[in-house]
N, C-alpha and C. Protein backbone atom coordinates (compact mmCIF):
# COMPACT_ATOMS: atom_id res chain seq x y z
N UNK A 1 53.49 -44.11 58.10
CA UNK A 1 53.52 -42.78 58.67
C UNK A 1 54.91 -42.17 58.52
N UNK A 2 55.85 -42.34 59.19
CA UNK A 2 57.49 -42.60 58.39
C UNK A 2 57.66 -41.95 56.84
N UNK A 3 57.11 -43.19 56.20
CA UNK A 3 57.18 -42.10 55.07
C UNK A 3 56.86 -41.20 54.72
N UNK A 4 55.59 -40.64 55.01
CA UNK A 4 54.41 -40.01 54.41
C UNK A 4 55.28 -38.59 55.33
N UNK A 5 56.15 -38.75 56.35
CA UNK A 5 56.71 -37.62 56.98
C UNK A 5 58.06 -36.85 56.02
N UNK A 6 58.62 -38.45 56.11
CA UNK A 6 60.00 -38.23 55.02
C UNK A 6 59.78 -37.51 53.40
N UNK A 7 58.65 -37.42 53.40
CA UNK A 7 57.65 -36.88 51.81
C UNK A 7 57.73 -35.07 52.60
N UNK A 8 58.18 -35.19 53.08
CA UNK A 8 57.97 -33.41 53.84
C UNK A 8 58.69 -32.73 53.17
N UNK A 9 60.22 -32.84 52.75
CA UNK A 9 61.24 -31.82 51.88
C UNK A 9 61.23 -31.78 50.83
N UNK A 10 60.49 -32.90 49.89
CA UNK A 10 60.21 -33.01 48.77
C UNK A 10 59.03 -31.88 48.28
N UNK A 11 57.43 -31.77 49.42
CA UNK A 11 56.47 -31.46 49.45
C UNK A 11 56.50 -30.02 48.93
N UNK A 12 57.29 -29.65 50.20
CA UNK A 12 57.47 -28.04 50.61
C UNK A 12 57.49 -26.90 50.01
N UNK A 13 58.28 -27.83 48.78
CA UNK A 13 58.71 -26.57 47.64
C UNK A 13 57.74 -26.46 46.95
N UNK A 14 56.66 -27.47 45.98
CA UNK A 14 55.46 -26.89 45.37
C UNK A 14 54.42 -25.56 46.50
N UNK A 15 53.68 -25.66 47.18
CA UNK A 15 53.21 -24.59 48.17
C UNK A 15 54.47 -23.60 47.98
N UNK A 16 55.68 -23.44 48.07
CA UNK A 16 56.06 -22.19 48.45
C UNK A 16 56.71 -21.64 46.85
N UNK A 17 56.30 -22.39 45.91
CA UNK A 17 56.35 -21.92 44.53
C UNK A 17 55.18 -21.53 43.84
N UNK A 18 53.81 -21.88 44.36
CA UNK A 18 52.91 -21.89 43.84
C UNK A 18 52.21 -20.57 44.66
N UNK A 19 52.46 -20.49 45.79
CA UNK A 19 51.70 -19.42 46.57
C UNK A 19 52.60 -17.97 46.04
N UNK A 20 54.05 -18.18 46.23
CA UNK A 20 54.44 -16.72 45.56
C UNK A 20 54.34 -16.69 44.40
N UNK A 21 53.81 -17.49 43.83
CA UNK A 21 53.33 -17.38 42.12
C UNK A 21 51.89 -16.96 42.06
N UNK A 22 51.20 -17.08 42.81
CA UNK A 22 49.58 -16.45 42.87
C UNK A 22 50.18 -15.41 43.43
N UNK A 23 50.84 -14.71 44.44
CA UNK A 23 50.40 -13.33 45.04
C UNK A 23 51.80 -12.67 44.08
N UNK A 24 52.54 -13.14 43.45
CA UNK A 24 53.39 -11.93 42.38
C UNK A 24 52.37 -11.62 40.88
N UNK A 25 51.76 -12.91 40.56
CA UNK A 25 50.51 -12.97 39.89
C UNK A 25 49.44 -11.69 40.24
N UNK A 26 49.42 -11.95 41.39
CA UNK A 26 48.32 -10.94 42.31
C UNK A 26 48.58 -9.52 42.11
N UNK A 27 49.78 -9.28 42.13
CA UNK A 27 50.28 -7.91 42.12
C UNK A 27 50.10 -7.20 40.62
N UNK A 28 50.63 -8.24 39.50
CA UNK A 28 50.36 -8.07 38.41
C UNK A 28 49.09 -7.78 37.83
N UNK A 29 48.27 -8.63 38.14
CA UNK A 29 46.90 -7.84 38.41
C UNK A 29 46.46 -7.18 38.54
N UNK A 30 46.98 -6.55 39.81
CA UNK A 30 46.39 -5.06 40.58
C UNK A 30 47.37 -3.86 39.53
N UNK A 31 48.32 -4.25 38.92
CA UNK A 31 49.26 -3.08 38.66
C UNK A 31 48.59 -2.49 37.30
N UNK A 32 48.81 -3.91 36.63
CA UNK A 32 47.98 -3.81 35.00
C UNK A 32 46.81 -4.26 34.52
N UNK A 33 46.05 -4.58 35.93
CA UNK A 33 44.09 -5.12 35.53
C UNK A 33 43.77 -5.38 34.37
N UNK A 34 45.19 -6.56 33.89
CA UNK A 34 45.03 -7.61 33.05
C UNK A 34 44.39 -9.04 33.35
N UNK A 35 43.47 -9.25 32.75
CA UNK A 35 42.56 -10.29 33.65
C UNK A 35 43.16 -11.55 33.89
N UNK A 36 44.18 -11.46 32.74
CA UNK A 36 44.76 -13.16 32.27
C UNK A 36 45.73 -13.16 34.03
N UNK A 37 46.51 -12.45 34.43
CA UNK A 37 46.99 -12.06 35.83
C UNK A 37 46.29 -12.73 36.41
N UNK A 38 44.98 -11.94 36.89
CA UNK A 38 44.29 -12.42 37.73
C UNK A 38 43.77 -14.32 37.90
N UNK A 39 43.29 -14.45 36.34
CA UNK A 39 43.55 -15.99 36.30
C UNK A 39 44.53 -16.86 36.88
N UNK A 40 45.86 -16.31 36.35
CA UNK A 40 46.84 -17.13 36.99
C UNK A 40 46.75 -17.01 38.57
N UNK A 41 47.02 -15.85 38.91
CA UNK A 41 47.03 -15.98 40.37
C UNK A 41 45.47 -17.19 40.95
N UNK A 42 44.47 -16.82 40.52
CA UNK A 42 43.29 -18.08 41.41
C UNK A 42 43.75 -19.31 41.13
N UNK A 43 44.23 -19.64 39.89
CA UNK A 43 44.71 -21.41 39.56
C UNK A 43 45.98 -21.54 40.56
N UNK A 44 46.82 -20.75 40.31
CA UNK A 44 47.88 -20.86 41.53
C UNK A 44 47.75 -20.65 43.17
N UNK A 45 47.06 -20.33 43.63
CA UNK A 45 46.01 -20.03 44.74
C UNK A 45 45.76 -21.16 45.31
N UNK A 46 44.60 -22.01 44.24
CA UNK A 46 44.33 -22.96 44.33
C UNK A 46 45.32 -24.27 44.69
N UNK A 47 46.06 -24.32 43.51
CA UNK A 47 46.92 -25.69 43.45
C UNK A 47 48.09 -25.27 45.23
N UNK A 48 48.43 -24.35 45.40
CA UNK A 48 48.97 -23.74 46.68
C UNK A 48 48.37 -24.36 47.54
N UNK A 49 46.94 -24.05 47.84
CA UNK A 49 46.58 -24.72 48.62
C UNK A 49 46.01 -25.92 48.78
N UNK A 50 46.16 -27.09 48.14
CA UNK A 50 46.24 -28.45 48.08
C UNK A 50 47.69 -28.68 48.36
N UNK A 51 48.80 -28.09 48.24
CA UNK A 51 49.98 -28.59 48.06
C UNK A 51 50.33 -28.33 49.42
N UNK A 52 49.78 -26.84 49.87
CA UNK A 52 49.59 -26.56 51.49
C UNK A 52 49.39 -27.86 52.20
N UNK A 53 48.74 -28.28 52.06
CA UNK A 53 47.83 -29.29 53.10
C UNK A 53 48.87 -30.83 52.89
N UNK A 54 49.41 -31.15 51.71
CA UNK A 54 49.82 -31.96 51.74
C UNK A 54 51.12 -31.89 52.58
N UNK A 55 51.88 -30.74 52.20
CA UNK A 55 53.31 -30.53 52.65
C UNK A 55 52.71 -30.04 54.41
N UNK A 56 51.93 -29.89 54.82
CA UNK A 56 52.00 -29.27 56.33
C UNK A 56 51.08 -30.76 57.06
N UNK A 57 50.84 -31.87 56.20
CA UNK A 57 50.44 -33.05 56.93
C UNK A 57 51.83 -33.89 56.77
N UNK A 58 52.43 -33.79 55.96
CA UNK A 58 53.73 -34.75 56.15
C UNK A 58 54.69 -33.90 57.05
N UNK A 59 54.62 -32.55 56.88
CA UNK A 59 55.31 -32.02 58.16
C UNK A 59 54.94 -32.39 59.35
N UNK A 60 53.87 -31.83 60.06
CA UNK A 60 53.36 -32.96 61.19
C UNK A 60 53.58 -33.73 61.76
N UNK A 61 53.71 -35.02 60.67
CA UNK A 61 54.30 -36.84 60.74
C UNK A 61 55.52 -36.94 61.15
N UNK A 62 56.45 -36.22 60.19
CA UNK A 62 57.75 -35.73 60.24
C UNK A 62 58.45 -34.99 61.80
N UNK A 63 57.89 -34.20 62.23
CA UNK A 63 57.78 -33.80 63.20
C UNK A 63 57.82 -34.65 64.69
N UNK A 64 56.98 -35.48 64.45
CA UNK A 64 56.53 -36.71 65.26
C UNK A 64 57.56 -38.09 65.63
N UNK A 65 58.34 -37.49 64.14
CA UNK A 65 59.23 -38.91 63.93
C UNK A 65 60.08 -38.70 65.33
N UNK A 66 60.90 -39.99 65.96
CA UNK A 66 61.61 -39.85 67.16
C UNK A 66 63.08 -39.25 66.99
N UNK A 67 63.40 -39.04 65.52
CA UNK A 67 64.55 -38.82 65.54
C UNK A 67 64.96 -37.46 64.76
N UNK A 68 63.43 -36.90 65.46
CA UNK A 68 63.38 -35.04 65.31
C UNK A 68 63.57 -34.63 66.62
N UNK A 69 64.53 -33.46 66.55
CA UNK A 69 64.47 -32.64 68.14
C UNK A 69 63.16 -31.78 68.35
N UNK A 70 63.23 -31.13 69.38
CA UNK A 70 62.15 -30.18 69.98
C UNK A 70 62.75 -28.99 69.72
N UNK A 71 63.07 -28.64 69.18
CA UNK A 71 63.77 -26.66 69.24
C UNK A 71 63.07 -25.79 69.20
N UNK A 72 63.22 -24.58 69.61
CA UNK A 72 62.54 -23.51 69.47
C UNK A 72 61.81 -23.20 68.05
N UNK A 73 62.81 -23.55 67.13
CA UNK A 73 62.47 -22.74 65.71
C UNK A 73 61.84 -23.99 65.01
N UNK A 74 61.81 -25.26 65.54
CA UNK A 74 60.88 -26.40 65.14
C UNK A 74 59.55 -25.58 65.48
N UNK A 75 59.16 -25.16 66.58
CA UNK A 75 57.83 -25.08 66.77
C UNK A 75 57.63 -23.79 66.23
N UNK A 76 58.21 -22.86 65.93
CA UNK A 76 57.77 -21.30 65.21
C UNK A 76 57.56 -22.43 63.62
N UNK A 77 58.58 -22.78 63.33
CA UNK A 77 58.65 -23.29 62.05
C UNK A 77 57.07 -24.15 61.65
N UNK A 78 56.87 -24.83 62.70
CA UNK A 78 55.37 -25.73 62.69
C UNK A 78 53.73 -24.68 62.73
N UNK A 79 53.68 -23.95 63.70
CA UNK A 79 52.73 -23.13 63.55
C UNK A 79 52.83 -21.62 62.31
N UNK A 80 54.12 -21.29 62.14
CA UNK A 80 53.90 -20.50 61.10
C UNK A 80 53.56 -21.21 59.56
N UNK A 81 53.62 -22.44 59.62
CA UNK A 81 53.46 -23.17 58.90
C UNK A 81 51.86 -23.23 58.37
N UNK A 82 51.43 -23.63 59.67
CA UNK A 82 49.95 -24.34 59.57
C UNK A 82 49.48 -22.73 60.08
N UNK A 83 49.31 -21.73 60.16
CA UNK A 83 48.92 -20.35 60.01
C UNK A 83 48.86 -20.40 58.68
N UNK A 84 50.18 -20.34 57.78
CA UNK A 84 50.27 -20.10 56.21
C UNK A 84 48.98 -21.03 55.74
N UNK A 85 48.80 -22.09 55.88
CA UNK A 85 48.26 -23.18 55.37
C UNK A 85 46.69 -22.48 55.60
N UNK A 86 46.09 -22.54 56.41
CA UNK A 86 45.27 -21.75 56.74
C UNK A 86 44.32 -20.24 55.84
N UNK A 87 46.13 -19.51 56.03
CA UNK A 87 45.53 -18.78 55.38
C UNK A 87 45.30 -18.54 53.88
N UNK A 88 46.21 -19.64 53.03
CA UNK A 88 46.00 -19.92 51.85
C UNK A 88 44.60 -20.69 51.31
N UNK A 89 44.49 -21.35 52.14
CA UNK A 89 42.91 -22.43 52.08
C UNK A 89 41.95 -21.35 52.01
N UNK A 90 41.40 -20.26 52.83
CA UNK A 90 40.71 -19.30 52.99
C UNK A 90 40.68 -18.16 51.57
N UNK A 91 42.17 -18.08 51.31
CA UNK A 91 42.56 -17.07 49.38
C UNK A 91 41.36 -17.92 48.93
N UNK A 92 41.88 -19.42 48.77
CA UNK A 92 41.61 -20.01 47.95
C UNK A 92 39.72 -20.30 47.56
N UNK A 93 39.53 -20.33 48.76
CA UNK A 93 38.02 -20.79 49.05
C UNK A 93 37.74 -19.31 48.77
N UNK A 94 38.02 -18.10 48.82
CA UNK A 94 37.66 -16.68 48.55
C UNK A 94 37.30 -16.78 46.58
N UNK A 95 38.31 -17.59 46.22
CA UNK A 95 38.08 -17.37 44.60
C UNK A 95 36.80 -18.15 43.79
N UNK A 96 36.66 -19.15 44.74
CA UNK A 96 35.32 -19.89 44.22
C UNK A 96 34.06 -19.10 44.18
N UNK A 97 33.52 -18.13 44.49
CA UNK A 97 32.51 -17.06 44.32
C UNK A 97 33.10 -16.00 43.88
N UNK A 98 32.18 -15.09 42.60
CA UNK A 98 32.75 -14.00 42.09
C UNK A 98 32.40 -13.45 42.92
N UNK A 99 34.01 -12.68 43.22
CA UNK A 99 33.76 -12.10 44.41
C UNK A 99 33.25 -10.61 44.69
N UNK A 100 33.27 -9.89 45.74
CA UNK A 100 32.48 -8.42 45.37
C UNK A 100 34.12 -7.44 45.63
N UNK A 101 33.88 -6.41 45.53
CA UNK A 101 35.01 -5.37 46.23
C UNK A 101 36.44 -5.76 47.80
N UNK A 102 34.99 -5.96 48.51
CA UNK A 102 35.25 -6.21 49.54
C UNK A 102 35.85 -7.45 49.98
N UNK A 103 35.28 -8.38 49.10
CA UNK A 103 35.56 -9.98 49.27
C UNK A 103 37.21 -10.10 48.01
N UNK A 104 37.44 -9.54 47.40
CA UNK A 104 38.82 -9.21 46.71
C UNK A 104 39.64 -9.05 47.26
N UNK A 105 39.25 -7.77 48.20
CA UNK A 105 40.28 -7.50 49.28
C UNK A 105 41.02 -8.17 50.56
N UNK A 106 39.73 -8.73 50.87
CA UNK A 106 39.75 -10.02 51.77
C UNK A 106 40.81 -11.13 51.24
N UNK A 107 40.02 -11.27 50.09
CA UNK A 107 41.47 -12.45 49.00
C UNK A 107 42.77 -12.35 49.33
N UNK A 108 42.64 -11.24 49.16
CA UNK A 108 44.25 -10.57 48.48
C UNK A 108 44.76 -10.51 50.32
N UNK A 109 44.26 -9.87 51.07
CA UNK A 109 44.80 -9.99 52.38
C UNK A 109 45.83 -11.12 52.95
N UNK A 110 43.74 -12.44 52.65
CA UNK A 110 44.26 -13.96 53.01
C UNK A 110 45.89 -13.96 52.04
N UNK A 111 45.85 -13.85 50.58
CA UNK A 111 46.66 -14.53 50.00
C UNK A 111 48.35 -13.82 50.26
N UNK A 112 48.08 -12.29 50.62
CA UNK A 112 49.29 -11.69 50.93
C UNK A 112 50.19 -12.33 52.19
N UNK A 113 49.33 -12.19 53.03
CA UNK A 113 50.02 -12.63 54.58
C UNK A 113 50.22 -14.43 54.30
N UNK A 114 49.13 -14.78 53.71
CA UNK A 114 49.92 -16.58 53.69
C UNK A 114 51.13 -16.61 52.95
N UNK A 115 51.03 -15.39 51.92
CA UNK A 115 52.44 -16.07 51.04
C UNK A 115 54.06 -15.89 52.13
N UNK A 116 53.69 -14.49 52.87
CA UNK A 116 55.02 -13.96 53.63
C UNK A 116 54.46 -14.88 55.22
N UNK A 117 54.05 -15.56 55.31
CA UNK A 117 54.17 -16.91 56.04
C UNK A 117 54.87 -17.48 55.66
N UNK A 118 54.04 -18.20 54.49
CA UNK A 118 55.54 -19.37 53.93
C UNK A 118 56.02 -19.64 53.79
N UNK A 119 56.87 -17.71 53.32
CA UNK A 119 58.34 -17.52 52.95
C UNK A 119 59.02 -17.72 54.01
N UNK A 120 58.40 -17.10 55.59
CA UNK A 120 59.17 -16.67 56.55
C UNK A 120 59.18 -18.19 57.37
N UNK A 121 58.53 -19.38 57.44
CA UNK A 121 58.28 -20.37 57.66
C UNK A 121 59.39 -21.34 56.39
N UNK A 122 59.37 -21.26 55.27
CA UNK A 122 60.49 -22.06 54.66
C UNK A 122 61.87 -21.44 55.48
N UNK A 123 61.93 -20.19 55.48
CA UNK A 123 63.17 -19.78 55.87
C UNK A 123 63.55 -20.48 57.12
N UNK A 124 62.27 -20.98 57.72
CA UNK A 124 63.00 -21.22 59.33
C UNK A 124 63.27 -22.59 59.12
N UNK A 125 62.59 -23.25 58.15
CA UNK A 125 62.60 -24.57 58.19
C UNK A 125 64.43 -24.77 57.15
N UNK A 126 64.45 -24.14 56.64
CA UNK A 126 65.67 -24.07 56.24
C UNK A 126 67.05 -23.85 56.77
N UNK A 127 66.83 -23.19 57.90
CA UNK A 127 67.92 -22.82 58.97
C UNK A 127 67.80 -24.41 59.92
N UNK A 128 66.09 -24.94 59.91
CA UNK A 128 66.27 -26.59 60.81
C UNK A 128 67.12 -27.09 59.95
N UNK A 129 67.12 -27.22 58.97
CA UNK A 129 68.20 -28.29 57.75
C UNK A 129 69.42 -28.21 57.80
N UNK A 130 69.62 -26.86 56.81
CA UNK A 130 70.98 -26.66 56.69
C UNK A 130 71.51 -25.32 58.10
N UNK A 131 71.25 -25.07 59.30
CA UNK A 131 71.64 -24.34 60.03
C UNK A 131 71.46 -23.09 59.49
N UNK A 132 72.33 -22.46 61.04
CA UNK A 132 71.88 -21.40 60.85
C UNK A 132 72.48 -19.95 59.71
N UNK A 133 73.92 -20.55 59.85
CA UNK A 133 74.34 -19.31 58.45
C UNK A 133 74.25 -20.18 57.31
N UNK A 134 73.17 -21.00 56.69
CA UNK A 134 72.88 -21.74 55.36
C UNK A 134 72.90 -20.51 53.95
N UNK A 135 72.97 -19.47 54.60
CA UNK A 135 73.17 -18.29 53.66
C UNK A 135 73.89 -17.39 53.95
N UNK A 136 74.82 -17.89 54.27
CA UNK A 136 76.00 -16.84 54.52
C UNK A 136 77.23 -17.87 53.30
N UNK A 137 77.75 -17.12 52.29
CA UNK A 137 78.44 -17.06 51.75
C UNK A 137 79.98 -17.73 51.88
């Protein structure tokens, strides 16, 4: 269990490369209703959300370990997490049926708000790591 937690910083980065790669994908799509776009974004969608699930179960573990604190931005960091996760699983499960108008939109919703989860959720988890001015110059 230990490990499978310590597998958490390694995890993290596929999901938060793969999800803003389906919804900038996504955009491309919508801009130039080039289909090949749209492809990429569902394969990236997809693999997002497997990578979701892996990186937000070793977070979890990780979490658990005794020689994690309790902080405030641990627990925003944990549920904005597993929100993102969530709502990427749902993009994703949206692309397996051709979808109608309505059910596109739905997609694109799920896949918009999970991606600016993830971002806003790495960010916090990044301030747990390296503190809080980790981007200050």
């Amino acid at each position: 269990m230990t490990l499978a937690g310590r597998l958490h910083p390694l995890l993290v980065h596929f999901p938060i490369a793969f999800v803003l790669l389906a919804a900038i994908s996504e955009v491309a799509a919508m801009t130039t209703r080039h289909p090949t776009w749209h492809v990429v974004a569902r394969a990236t969608v997809r693999a997002g959300a497997l990578a979701s699930v892996a990186a937000a179960i070793a977070g979890w573990l990780l979490a658990g370990a005794p020689d994690v604190g309790t902080a405030i931005e641990l627990e925003w960091h944990r549920w904005l997490a597993l929100g993102a996760t969530a709502g990427v699983l749902a993009a994703a499960t949206a692309t397996a049926a051709r979808p109608s108008t309505a059910g596109r939109w739905l997609y694109r919703v799920f896949l918009f708000a999970s991606a600016a989860g993830i971002a806003l959720a790495a960010h916090i988890g990044a301030r747990l790591v390296w503190g809080a001015d980790f981007l200050h110059l």
